[in-house]
Structure formats: structure tokens, C-alpha cells
N, C-alpha and C. Protein backbone atom coordinates (compact mmCIF):
# COMPACT_ATOMS: atom_id res chain seq x y z
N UNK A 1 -9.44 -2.16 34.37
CA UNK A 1 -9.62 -2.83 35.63
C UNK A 1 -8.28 -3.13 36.29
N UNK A 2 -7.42 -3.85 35.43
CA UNK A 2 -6.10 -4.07 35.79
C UNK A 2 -5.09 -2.57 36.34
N UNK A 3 -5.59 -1.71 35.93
CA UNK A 3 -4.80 -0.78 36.68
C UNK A 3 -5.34 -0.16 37.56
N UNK A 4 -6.61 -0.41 37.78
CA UNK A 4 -6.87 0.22 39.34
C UNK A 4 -6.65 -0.79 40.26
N UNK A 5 -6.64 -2.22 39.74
CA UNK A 5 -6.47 -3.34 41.21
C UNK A 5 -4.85 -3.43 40.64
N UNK A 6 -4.16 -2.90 40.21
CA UNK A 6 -2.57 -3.92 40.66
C UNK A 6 -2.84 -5.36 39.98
N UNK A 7 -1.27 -5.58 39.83
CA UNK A 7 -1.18 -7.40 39.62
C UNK A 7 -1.97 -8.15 40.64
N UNK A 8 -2.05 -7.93 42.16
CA UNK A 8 -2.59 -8.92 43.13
C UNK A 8 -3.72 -8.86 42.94
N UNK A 9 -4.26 -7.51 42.90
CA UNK A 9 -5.63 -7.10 42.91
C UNK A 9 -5.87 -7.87 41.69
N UNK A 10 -5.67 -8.41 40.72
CA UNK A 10 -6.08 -8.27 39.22
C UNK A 10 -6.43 -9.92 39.50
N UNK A 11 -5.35 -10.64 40.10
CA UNK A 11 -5.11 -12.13 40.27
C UNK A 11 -6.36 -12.22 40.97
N UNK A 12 -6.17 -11.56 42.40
CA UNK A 12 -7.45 -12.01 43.01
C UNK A 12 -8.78 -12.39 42.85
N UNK A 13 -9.06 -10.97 41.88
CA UNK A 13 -10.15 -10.73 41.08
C UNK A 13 -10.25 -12.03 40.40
N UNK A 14 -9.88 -12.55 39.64
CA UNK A 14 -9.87 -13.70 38.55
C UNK A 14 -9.93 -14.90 39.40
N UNK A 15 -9.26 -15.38 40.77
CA UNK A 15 -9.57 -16.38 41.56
C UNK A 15 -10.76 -16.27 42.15
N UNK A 16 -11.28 -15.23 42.52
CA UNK A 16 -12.41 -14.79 42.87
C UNK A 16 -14.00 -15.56 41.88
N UNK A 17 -13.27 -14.71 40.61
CA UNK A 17 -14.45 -15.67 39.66
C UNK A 17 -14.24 -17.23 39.43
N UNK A 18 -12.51 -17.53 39.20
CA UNK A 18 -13.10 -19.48 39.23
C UNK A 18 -13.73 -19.72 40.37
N UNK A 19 -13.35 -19.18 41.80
CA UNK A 19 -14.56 -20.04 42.64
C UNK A 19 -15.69 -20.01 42.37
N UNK A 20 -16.47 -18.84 42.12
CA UNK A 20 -17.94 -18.46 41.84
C UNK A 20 -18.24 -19.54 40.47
N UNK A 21 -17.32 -19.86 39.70
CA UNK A 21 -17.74 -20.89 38.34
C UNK A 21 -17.37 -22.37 38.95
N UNK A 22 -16.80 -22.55 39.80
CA UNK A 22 -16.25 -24.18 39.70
C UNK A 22 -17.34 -24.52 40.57
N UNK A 23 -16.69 -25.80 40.04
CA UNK A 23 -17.94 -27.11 41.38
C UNK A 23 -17.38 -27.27 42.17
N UNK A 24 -18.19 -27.03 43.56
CA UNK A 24 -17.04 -27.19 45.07
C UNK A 24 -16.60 -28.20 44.99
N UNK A 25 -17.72 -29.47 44.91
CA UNK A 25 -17.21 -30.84 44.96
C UNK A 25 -15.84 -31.25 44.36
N UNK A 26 -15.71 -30.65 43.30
CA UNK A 26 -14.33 -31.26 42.27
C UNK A 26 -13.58 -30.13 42.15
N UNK A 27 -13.63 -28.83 42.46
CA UNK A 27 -12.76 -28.01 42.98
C UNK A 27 -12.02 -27.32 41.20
N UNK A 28 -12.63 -27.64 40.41
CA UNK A 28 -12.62 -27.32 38.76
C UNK A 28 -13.87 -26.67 38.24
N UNK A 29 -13.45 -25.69 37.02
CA UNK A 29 -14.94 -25.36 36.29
C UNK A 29 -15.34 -26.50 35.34
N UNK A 30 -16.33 -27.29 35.63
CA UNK A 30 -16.72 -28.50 34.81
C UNK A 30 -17.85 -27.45 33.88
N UNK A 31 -18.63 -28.17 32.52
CA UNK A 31 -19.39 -28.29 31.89
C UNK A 31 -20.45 -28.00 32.53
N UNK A 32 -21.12 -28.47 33.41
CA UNK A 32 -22.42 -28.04 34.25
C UNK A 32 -21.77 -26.88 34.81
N UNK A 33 -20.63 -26.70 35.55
CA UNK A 33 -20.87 -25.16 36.57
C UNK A 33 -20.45 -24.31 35.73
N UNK A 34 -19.90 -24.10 34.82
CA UNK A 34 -19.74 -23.04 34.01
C UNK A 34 -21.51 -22.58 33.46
N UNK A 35 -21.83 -23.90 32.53
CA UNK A 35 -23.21 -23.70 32.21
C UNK A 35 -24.64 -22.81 33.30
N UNK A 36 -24.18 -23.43 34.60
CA UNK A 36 -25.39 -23.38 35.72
C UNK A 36 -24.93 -21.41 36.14
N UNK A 37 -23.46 -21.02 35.93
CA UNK A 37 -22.77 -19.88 36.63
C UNK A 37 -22.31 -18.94 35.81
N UNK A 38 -22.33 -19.43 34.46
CA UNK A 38 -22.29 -18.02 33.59
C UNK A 38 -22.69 -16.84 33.69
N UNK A 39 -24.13 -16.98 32.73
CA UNK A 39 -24.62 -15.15 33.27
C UNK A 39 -24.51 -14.70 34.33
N UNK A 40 -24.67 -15.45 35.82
CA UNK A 40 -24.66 -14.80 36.73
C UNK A 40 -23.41 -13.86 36.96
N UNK A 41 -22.47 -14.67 36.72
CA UNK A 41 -20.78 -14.37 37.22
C UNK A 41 -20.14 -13.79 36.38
N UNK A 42 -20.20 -14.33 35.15
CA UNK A 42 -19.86 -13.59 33.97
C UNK A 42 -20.41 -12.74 33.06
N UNK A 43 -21.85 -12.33 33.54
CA UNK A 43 -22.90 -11.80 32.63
C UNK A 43 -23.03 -12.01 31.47
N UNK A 44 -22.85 -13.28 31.06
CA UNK A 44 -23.69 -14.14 29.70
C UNK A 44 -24.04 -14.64 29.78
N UNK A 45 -25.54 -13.86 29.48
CA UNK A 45 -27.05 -14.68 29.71
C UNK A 45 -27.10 -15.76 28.67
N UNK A 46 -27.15 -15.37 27.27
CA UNK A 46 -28.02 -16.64 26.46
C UNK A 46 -26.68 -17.25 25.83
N UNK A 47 -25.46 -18.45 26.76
CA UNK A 47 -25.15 -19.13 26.24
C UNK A 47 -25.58 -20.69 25.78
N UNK A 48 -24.92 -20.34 25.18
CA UNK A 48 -25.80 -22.15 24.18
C UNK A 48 -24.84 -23.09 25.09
N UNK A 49 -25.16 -24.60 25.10
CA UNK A 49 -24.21 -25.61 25.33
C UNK A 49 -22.92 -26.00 24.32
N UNK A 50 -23.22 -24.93 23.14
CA UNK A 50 -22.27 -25.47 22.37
C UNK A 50 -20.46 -24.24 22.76
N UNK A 51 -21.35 -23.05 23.35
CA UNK A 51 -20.67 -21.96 23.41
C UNK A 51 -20.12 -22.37 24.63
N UNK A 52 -20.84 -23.02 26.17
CA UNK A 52 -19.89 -23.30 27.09
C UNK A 52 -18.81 -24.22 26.69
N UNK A 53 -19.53 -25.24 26.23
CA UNK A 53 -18.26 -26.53 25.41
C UNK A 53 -17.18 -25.85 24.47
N UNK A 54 -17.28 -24.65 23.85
CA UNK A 54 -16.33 -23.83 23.28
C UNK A 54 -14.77 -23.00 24.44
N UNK A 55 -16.07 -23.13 25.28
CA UNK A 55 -14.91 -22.12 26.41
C UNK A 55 -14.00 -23.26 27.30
N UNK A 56 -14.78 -24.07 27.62
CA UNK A 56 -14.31 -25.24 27.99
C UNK A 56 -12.90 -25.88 27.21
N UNK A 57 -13.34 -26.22 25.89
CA UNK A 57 -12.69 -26.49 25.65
C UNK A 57 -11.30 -25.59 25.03
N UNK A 58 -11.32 -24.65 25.18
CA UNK A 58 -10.63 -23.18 24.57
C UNK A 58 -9.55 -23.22 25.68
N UNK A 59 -9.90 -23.80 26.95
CA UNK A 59 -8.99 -23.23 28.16
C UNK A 59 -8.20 -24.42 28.63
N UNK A 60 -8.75 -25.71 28.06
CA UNK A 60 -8.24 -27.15 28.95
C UNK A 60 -7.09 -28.04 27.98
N UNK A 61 -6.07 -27.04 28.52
CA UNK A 61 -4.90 -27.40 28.05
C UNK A 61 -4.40 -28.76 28.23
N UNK A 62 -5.04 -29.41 29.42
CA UNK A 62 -4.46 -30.81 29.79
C UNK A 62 -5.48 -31.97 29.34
N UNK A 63 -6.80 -31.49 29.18
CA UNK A 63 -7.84 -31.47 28.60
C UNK A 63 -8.08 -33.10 29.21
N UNK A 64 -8.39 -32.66 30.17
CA UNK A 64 -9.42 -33.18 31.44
C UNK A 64 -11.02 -33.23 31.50
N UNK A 65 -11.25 -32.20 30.57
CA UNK A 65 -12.84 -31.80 30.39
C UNK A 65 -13.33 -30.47 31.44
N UNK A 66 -12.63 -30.35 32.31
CA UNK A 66 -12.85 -29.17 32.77
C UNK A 66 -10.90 -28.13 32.86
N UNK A 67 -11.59 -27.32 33.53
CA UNK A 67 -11.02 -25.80 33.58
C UNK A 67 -10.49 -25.75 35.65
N UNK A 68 -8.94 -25.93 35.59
CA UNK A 68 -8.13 -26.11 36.83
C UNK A 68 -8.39 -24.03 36.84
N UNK A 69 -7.78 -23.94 37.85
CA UNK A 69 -7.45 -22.29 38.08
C UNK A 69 -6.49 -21.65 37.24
N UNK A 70 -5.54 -22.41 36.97
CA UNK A 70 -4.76 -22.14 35.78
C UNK A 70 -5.10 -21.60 34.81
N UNK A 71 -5.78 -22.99 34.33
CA UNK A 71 -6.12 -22.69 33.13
C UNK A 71 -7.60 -21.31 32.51
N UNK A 72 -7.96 -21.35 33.60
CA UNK A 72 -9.19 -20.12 33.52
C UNK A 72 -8.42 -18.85 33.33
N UNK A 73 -7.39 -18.67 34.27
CA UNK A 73 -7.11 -17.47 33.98
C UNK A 73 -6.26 -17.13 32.70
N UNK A 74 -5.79 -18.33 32.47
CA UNK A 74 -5.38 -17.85 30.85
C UNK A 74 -6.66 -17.60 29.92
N UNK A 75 -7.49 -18.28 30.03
CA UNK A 75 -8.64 -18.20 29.12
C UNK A 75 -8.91 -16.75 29.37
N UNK A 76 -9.21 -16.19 30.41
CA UNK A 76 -9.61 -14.88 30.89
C UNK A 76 -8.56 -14.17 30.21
N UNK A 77 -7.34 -14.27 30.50
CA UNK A 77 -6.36 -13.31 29.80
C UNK A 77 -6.69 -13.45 28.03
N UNK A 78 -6.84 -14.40 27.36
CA UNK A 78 -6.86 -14.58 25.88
C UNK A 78 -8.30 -14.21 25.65
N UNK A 79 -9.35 -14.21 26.47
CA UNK A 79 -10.43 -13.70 25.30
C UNK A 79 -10.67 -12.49 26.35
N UNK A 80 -9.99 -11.80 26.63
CA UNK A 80 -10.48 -10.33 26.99
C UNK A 80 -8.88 -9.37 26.63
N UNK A 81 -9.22 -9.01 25.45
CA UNK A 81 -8.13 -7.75 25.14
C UNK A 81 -7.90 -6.84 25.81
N UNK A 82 -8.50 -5.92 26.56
CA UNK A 82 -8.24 -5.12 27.80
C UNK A 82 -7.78 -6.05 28.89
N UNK A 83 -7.93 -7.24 29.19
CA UNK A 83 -7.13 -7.80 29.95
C UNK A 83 -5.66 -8.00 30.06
N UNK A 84 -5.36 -8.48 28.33
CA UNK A 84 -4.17 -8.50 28.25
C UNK A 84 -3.16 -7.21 28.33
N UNK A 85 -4.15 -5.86 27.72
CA UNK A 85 -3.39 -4.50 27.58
C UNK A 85 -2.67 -4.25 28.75
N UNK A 86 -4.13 -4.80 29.99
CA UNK A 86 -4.17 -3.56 31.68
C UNK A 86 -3.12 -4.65 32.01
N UNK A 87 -2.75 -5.83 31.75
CA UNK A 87 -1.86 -7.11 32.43
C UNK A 87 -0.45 -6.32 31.84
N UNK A 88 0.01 -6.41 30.28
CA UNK A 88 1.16 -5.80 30.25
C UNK A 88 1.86 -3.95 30.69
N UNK A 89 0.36 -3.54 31.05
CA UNK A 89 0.63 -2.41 32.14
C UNK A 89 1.38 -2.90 33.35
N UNK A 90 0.41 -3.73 33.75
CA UNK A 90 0.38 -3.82 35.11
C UNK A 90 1.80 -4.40 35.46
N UNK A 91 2.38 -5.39 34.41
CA UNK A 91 3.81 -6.20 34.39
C UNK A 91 4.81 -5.24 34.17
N UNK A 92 4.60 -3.92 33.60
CA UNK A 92 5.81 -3.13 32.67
C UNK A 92 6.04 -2.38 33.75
N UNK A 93 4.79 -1.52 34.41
CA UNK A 93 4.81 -1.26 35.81
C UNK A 93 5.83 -1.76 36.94
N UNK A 94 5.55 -2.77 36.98
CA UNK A 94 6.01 -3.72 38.40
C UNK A 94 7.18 -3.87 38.21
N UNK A 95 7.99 -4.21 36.22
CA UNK A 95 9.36 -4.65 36.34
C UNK A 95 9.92 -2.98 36.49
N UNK A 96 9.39 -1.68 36.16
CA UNK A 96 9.82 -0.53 36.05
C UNK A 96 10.50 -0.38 37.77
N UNK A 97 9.07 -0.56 38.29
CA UNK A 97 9.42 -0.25 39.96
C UNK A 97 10.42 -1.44 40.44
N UNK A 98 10.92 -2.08 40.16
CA UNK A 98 11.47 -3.49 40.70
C UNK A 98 13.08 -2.80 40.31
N UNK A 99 13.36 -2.95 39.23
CA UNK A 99 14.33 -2.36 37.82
C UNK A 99 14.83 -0.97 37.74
N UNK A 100 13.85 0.15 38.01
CA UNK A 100 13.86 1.32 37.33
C UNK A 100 15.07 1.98 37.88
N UNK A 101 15.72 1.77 39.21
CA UNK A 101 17.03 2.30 39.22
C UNK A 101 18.02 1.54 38.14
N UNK A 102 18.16 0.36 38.41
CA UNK A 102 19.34 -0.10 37.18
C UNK A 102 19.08 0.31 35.85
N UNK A 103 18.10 0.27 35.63
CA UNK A 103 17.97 0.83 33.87
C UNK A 103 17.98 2.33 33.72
N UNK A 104 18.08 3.31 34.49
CA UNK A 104 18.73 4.71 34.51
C UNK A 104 19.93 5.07 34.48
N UNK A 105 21.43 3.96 34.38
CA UNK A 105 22.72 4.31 34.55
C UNK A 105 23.13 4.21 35.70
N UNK A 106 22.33 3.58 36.76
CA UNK A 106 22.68 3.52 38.20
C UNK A 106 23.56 1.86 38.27
């Protein structure tokens, strides 16, 4: 996925899904909107309350009880291994094109 959208494309994508999971009101993925927005958004249908409270708590580094934008997308990066692969593409890429004259002897 990460290498057909680019780094922006890839970011977007992932801001894209915390909105679709958070609660407008509080502007975070709480316990209910993860629960209420899973399968739909993430296509996992039969999670338990113990499995959202797992993800929840897996991602809330400041541990608030919910999930800032931040912190989702790390969660997204750590439990999806093709995420992390197509991400250090997508980074090795970007410093190549940024870099790639100086690191040739130029």
C-alpha cells in the first residue's frame, strides 16, 4: 500500500482512518468509537471488549484512555508488518531522492 500512495499518500491514508474511528465530540479514538467503528473501518468484525481495550491500550502512550492521532498511527505502524516494510521503503526512497547525489561522490 505504502508504495503505491508515497509517504503523504500513506499518512493521509492513516489520518483518514483516525477520523472514521474517533469521537467527533472529543476529537480522540475513545473505547466506545473504536468499539462502535471497528469492523466497519478496519474490517474486524467479531472484536471482543477485551480486544478493543487491548488496542487501546497498546497505543496510549500518555495513557489518557484513549488514542490522540499520534498515537494511532504508531499503533498502525507496530501491528501491521507490511506497514512497517512499505514505510521503510517509502523513507529509504525519499532519503535516496533527497541524498542520492551526495552519496554517489558528488
Amino acid at each position: 500500500m505504502a508504495g503505491k500512495l508515497g509517504g503523504e499518500g500513506l499518512i493521509d491514508e492513516l489520518c483518514k482512518g483516525f477520523e472514521l474511528l474517533m469521537d467527533g465530540d472529543k476529537g480522540v479514538i475513545t473505547f466506545e468509537s473504536l468499539r462502535r467503528n471497528a469492523s466497519a473501518v478496519l474490517g474486524l468484525g467479531d472484536l471482543t471488549d477485551d480486544d478493543v481495550r487491548c488496542m487501546i491500550d497498546e497505543g496510549d502512550f500518555d495513557r489518557d484512555g484513549a488514542l490522540n492521532q499520534m498515537e494511532f498511527c504508531v499503533l498502525m505502524f507496530r501491528l501491521s508488518p507490511d506497514l512497517m516494510d512499505a514505510s521503510r521503503f517509502v523513507v529509504t526512497e525519499a532519503i535516496e531522492e533527497e541524498f542520492g547525489d551526495r552519496t554517489h561522490g558528488h
